[in-house]
N, C-alpha and C. Protein backbone atom coordinates (compact mmCIF):
# COMPACT_ATOMS: atom_id res chain seq x y z
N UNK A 1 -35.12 -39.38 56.15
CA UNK A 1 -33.82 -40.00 56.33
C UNK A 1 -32.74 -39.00 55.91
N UNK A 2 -32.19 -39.02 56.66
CA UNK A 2 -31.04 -37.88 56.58
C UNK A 2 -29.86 -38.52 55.59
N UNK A 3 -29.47 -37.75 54.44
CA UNK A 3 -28.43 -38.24 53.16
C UNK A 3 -27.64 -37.93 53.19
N UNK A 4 -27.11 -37.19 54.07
CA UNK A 4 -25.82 -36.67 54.22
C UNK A 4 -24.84 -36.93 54.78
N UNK A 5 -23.17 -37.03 54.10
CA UNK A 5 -21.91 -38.32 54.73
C UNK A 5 -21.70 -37.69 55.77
N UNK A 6 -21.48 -38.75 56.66
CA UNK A 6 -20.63 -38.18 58.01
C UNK A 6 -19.48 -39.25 57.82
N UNK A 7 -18.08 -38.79 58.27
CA UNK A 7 -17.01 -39.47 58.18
C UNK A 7 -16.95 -39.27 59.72
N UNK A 8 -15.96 -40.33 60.03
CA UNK A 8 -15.50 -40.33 61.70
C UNK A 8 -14.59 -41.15 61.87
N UNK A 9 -13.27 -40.38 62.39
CA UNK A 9 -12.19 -41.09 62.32
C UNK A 9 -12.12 -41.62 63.73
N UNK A 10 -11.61 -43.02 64.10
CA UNK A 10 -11.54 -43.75 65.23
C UNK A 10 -10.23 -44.50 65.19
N UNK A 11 -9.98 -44.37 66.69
CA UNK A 11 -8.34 -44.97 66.88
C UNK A 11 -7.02 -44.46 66.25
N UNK A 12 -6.13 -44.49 65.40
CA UNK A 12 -5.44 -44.41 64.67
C UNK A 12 -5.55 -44.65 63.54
N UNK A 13 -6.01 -45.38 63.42
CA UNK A 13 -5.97 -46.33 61.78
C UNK A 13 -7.33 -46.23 61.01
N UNK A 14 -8.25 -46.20 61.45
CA UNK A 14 -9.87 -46.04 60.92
C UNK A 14 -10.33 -45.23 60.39
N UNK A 15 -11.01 -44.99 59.50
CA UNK A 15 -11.84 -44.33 58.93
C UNK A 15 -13.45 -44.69 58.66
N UNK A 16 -14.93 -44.21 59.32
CA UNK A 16 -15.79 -44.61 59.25
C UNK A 16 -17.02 -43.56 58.22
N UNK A 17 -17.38 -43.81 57.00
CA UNK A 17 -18.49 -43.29 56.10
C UNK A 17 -19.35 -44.09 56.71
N UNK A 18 -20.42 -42.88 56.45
CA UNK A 18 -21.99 -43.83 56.73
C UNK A 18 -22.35 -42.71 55.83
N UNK A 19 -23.66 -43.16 54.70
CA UNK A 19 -24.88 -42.25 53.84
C UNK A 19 -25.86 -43.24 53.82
N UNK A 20 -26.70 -42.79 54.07
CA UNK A 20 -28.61 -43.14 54.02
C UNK A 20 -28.96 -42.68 52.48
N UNK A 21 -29.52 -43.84 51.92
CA UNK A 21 -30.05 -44.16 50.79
C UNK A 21 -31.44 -44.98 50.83
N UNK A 22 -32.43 -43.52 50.36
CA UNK A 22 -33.97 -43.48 50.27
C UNK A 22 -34.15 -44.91 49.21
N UNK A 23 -33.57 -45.88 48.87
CA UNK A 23 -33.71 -47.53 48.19
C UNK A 23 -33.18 -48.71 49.05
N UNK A 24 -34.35 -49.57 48.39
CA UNK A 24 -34.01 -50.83 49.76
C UNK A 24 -32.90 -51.29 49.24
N UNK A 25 -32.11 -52.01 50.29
CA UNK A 25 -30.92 -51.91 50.75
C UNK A 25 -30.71 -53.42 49.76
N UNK A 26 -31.35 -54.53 48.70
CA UNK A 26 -31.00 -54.93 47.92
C UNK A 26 -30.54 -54.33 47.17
N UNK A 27 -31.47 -53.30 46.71
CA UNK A 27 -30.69 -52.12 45.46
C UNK A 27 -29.80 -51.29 45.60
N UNK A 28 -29.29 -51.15 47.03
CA UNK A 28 -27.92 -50.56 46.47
C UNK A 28 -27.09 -51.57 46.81
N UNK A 29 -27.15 -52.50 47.29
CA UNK A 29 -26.43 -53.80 47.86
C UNK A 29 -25.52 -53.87 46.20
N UNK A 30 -26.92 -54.09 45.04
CA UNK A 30 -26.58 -54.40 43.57
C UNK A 30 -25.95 -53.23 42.76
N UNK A 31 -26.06 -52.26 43.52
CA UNK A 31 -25.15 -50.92 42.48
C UNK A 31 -24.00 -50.68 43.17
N UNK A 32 -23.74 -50.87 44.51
CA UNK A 32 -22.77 -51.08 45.19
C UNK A 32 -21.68 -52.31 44.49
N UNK A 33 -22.32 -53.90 44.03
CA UNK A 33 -21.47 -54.24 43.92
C UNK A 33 -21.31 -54.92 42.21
N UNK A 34 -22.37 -54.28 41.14
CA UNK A 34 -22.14 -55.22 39.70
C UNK A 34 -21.63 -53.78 39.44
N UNK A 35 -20.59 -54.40 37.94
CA UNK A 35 -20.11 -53.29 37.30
C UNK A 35 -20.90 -52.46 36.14
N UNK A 36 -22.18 -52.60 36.03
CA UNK A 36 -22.93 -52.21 34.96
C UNK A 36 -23.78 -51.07 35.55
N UNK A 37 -23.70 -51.33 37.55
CA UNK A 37 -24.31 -50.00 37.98
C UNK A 37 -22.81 -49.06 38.50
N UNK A 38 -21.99 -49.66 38.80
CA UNK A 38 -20.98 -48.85 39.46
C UNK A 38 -20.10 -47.74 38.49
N UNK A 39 -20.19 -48.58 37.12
CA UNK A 39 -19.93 -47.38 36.04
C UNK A 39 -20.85 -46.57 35.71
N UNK A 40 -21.55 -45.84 36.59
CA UNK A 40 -23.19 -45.13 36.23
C UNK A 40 -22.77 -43.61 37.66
N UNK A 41 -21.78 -44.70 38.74
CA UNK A 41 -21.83 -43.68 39.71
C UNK A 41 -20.48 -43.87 40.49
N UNK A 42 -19.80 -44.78 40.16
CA UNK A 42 -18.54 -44.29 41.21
C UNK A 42 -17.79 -43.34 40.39
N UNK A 43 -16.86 -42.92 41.19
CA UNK A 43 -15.93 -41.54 41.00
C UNK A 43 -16.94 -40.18 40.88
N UNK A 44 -15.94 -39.21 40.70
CA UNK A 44 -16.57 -37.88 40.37
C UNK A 44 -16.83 -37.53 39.45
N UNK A 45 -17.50 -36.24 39.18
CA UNK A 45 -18.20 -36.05 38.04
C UNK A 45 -17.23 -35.62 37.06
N UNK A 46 -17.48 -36.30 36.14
CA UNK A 46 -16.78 -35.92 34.88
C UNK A 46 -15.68 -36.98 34.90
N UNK A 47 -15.47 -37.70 35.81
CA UNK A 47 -14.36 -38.88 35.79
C UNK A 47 -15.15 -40.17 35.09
N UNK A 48 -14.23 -41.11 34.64
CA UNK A 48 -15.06 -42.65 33.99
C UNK A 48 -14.55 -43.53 35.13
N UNK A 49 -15.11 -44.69 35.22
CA UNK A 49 -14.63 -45.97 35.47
C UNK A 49 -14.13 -46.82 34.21
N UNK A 50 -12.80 -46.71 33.61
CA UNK A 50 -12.39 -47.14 32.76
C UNK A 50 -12.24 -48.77 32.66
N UNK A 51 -11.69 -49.37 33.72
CA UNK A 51 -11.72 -50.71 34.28
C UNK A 51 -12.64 -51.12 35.70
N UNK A 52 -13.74 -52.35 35.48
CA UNK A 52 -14.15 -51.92 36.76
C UNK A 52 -14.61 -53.65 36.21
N UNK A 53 -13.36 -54.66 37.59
CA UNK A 53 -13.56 -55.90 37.29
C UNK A 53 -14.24 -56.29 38.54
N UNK A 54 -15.22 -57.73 38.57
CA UNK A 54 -15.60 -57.65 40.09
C UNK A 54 -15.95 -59.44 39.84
N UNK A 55 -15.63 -59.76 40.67
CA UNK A 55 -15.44 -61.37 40.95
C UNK A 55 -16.01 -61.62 42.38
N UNK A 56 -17.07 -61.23 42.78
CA UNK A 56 -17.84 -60.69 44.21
C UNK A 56 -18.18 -62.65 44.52
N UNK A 57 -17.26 -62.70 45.55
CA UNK A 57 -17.22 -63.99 46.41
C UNK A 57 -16.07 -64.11 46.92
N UNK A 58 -15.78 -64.63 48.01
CA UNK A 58 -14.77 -64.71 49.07
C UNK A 58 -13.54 -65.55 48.18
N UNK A 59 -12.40 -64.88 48.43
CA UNK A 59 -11.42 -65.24 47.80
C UNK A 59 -11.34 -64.30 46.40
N UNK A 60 -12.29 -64.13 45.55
CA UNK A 60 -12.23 -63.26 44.40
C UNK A 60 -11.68 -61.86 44.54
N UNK A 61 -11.54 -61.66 43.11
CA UNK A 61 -10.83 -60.20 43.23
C UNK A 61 -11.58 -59.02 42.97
N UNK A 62 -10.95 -58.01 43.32
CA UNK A 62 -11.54 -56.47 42.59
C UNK A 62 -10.74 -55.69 42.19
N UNK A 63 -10.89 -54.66 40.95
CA UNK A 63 -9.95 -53.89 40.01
C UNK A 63 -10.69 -52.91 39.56
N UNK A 64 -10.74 -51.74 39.86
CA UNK A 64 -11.07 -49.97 39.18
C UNK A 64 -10.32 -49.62 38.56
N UNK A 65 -9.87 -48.99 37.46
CA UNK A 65 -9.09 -47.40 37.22
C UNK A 65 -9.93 -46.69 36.93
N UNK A 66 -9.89 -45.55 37.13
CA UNK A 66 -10.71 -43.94 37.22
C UNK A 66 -9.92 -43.49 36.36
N UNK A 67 -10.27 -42.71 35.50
CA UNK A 67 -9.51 -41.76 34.63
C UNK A 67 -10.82 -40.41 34.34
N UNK A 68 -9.75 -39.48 35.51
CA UNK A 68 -10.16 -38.28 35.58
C UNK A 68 -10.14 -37.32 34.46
N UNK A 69 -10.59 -36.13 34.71
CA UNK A 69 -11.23 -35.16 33.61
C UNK A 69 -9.86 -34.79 33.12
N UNK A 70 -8.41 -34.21 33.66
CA UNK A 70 -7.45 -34.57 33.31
C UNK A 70 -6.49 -35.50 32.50
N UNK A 71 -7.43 -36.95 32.00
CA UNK A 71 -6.71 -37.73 31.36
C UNK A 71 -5.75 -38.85 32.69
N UNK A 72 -5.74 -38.12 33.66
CA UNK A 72 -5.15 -39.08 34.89
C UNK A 72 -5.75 -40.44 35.47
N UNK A 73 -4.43 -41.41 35.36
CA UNK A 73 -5.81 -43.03 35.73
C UNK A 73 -4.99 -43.16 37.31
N UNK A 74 -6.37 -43.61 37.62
CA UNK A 74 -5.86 -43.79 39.19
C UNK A 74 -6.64 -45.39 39.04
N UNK A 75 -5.20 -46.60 40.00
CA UNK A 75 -6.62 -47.36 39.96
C UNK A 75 -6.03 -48.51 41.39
N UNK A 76 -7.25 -49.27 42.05
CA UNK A 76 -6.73 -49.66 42.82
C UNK A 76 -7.76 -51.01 42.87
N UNK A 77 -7.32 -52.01 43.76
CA UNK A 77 -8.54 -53.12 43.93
C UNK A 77 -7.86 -53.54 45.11
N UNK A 78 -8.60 -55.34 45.18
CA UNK A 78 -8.32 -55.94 46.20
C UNK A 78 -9.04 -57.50 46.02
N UNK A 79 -9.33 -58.10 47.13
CA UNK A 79 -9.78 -59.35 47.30
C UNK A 79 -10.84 -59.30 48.41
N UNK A 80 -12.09 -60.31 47.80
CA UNK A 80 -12.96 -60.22 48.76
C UNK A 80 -12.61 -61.33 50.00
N UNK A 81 -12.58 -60.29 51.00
CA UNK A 81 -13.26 -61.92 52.07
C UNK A 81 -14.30 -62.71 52.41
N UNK A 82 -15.09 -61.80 52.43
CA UNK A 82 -16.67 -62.10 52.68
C UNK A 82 -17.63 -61.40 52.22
N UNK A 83 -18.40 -62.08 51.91
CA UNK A 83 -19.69 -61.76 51.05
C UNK A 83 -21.16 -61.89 51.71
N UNK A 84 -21.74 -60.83 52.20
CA UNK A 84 -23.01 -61.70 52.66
C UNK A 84 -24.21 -60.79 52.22
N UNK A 85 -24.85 -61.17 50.78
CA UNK A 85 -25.68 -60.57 50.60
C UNK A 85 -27.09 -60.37 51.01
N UNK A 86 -27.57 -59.24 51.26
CA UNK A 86 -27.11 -57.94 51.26
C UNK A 86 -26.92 -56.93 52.22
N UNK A 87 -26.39 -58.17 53.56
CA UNK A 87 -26.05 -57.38 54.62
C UNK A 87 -24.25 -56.58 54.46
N UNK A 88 -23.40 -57.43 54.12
CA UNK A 88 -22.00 -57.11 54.51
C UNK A 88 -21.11 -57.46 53.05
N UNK A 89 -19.87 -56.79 53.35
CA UNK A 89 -18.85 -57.03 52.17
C UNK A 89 -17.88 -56.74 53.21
N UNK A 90 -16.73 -57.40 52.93
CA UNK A 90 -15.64 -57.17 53.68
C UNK A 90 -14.33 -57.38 52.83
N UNK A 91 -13.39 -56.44 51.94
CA UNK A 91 -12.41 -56.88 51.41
C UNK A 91 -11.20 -56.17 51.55
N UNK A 92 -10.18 -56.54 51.06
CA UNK A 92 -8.63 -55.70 51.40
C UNK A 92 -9.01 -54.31 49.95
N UNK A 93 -8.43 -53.94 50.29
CA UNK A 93 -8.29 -52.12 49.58
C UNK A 93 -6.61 -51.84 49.26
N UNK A 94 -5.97 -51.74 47.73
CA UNK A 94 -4.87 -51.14 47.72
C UNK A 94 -4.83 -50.32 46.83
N UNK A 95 -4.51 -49.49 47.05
CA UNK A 95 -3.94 -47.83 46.06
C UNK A 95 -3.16 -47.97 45.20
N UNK A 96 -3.07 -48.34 44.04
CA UNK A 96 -1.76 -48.89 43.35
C UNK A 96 -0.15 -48.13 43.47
N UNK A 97 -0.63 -46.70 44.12
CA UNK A 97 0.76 -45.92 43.88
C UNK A 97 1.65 -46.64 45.84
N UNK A 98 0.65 -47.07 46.13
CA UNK A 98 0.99 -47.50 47.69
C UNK A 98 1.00 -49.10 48.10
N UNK A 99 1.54 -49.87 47.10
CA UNK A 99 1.43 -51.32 47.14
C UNK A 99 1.06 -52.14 48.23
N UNK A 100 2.16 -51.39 49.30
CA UNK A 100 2.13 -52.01 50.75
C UNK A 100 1.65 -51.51 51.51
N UNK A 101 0.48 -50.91 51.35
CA UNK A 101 -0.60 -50.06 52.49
C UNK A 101 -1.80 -50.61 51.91
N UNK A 102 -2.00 -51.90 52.58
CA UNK A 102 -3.15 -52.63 52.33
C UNK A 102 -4.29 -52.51 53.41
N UNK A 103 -5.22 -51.85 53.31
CA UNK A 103 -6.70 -51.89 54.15
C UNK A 103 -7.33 -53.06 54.41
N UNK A 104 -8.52 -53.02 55.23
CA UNK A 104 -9.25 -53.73 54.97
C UNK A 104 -10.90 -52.94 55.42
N UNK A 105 -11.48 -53.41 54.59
CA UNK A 105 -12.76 -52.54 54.16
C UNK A 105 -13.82 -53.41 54.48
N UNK A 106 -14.64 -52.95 55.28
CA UNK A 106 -16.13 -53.61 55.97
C UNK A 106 -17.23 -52.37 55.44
N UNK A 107 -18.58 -52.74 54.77
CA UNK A 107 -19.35 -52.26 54.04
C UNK A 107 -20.44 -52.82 54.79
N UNK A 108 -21.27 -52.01 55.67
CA UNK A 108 -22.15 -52.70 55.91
C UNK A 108 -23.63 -52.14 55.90
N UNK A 109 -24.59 -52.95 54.90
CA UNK A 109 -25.82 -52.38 54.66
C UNK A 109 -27.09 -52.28 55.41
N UNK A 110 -27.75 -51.67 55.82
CA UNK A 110 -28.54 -51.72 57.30
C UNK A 110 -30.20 -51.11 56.81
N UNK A 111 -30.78 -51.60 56.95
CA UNK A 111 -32.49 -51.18 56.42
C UNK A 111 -33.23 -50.19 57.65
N UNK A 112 -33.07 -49.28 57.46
CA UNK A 112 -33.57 -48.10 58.15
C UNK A 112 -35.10 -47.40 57.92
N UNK A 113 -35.64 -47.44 58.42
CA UNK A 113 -36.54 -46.07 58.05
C UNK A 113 -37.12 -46.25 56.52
N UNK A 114 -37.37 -47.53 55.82
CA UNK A 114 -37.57 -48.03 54.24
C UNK A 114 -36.43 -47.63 53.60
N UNK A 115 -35.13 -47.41 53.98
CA UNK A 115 -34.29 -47.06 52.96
C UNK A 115 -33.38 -48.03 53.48
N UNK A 116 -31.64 -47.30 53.01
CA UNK A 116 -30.62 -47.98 53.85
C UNK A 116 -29.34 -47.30 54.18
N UNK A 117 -29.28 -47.69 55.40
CA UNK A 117 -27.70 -46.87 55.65
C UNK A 117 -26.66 -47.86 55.77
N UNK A 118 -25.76 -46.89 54.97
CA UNK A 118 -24.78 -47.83 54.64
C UNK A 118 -23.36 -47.13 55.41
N UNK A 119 -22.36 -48.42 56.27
CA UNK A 119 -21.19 -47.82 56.71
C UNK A 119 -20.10 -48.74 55.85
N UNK A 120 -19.29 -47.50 55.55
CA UNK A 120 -18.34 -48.10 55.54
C UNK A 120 -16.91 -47.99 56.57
N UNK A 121 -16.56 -49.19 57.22
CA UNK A 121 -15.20 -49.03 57.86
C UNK A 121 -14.07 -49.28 57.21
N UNK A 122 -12.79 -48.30 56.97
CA UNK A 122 -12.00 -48.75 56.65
C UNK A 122 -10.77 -48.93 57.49
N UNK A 123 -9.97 -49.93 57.75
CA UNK A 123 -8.92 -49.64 58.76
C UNK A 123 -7.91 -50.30 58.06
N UNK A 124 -6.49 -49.10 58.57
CA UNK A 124 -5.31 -49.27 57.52
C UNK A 124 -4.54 -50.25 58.23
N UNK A 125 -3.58 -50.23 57.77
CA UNK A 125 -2.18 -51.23 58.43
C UNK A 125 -1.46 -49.97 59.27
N UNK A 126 -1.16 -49.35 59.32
CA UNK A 126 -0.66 -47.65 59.66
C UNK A 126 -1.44 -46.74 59.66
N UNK A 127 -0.89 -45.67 60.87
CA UNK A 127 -1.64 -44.56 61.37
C UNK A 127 -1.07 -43.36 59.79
N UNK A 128 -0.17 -44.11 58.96
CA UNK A 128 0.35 -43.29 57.97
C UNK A 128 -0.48 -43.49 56.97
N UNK A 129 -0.92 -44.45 56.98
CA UNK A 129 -1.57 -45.05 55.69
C UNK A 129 -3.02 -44.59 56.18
N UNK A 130 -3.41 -44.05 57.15
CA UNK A 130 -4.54 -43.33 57.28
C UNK A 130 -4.22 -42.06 56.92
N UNK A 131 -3.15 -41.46 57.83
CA UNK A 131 -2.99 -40.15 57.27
C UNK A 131 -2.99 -39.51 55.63
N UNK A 132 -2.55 -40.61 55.01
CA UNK A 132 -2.21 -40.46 53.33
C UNK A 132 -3.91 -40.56 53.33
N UNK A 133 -4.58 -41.46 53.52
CA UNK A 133 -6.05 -41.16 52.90
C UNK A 133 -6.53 -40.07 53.27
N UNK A 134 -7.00 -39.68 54.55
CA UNK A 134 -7.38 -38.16 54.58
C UNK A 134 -6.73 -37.56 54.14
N UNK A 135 -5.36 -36.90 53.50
CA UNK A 135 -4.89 -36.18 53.19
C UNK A 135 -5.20 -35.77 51.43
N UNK A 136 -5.38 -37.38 50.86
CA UNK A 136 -5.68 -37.16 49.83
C UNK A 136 -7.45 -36.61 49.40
N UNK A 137 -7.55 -36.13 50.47
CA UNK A 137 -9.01 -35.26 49.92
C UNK A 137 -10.23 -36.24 49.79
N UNK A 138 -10.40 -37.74 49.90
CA UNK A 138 -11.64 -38.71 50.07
C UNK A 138 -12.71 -37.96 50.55
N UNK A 139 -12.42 -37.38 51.26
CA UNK A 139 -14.19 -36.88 51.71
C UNK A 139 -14.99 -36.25 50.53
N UNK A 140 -14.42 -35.43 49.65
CA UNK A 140 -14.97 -34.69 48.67
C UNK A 140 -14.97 -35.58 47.51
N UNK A 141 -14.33 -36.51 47.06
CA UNK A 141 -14.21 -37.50 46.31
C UNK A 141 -15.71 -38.39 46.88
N UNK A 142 -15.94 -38.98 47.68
CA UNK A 142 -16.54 -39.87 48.29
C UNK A 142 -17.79 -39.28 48.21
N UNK A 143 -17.88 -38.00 49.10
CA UNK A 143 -19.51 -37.24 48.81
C UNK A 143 -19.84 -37.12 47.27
N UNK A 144 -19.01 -36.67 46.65
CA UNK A 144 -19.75 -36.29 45.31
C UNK A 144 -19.88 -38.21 44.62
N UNK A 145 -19.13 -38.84 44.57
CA UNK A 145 -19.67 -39.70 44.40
C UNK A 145 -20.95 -41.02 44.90
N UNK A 146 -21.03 -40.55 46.01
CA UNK A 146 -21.92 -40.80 46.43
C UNK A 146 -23.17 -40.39 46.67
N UNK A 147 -23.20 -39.50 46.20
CA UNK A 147 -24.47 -38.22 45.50
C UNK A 147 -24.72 -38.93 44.04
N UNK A 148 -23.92 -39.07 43.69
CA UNK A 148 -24.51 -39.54 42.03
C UNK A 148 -24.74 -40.50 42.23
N UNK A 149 -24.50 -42.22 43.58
CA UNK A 149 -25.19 -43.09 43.78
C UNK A 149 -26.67 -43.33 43.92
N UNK A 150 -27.05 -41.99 44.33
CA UNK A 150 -28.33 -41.37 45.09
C UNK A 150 -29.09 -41.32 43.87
N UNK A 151 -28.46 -40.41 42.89
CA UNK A 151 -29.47 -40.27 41.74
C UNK A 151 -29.65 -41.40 41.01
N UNK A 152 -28.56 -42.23 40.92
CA UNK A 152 -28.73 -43.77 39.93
C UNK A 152 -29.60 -44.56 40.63
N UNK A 153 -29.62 -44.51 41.89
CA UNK A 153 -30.97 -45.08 42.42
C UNK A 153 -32.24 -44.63 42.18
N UNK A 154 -32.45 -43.44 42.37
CA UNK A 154 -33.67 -42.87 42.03
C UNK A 154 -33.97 -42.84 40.83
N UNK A 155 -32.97 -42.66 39.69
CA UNK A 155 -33.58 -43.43 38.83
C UNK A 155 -34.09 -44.44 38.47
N UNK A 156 -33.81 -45.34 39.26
CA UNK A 156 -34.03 -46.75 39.04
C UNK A 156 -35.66 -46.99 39.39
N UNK A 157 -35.59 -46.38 40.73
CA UNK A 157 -36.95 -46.52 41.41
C UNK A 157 -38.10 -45.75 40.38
N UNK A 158 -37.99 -44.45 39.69
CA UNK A 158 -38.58 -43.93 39.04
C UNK A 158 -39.17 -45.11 37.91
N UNK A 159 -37.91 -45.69 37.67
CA UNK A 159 -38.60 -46.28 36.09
C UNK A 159 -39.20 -47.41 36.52
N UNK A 160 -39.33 -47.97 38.19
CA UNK A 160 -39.86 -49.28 38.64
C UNK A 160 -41.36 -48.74 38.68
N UNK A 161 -41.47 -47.39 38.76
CA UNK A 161 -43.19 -46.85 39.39
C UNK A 161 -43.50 -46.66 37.67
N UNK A 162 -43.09 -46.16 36.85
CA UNK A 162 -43.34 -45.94 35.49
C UNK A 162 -44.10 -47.49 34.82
C-alpha cells in the first residue's frame, strides 16, 4: 500500500489529501478522532497539541491550539455535521486568524488492501480562502504530521501482537 500524500486541487475552492494507513480503518477512525491519540500525532514535530477539545457527534464542537517550537499558538476548530463511524466525518473548519473563511471538511475512511485510505476533502467558501491555505505551506505541515500518525499506529499494532 502506497503511504505517501497526494494532494489535488479541484475546481476553485477544493483541496483533496488522501494517505494509506497499513491499520484497519477502526484504528485510525479512533486516532483520527479521540484526543488521547491525536495529542500523540497531530501537528509537527516538535509542536504540542495544547488544547484539543472533541465533542464527536453532529451538532458538537471541535477546538485545537498547536503551540509550535517557537512558543507560537495557532488554533482553530469547528462543528461536526456528521458522524458515521468509521466510514465518514464531515465538519466546518475555521482558522482563528480568518473568522469568516469557514470550510467544510469531508474525511473519508475506506478499507483497502487490509489497511485504510483515508481522503480528506476540503472545500472553502472562496477561491481566496483556498489560496490562503496552500499558501500557508499545509502540505508540509500535513505530511509530516501525518507520518507521525503512521508511527502511532504502528505502535499500537506492535503492542496488540506483543
Amino acid at each position: 500500500m502506497d503511504k505517501k500524500l497526494t494532494v489535488t486541487l479541484e475546481g476553485d475552492r477544493s483541496i483533496i489529501l488522501r494517505r494509506a494507513f497499513n491499520a484497519p480503518r477502526e484504528l485510525v477512525f479512533d486516532a483520527w478522532t479521540k484526543p488521547e491519540h491525536l495529542a500523540q500525532w497531530y501537528g509537527m514535530r516538535g509542536s504540542s497539541l495544547v488544547v484539543c477539545e472533541v465533542d464527536l457527534c453532529p451538532g458538537g464542537s471541535w477546538r485545537y491550539v498547536i503551540r509550535e517550537r517557537d512558543g507560537q499558538d495557532y488554533g482553530f476548530g469547528g462543528r461536526y455535521l456528521e458522524v458515521l463511524r468509521p466510514e465518514r466525518i464531515k465538519h466546518t473548519y475555521v482558522f482563528d486568524p480568518y473568522p469568516n473563511d469557514e470550510a467544510i471538511v469531508t474525511a473519508e475512511f475506506t478499507e483497502v488492501d487490509g489497511g485504510t485510505l483515508v481522503t480528506e476533502t476540503t472545500v472553502h467558501a472562496t477561491p481566496e480562502g483556498r489560496g490562503g491555505h496552500i499558501a500557508s505551506g499545509f502540505e508540509v505541515g500535513a505530511g509530516e504530521s501525518l507520518a507521525r500518525l503512521e508511527e502511532l499506529l504502528e505502535r499500537h499494532l506492535e503492542q496488540q501482537r506483543a
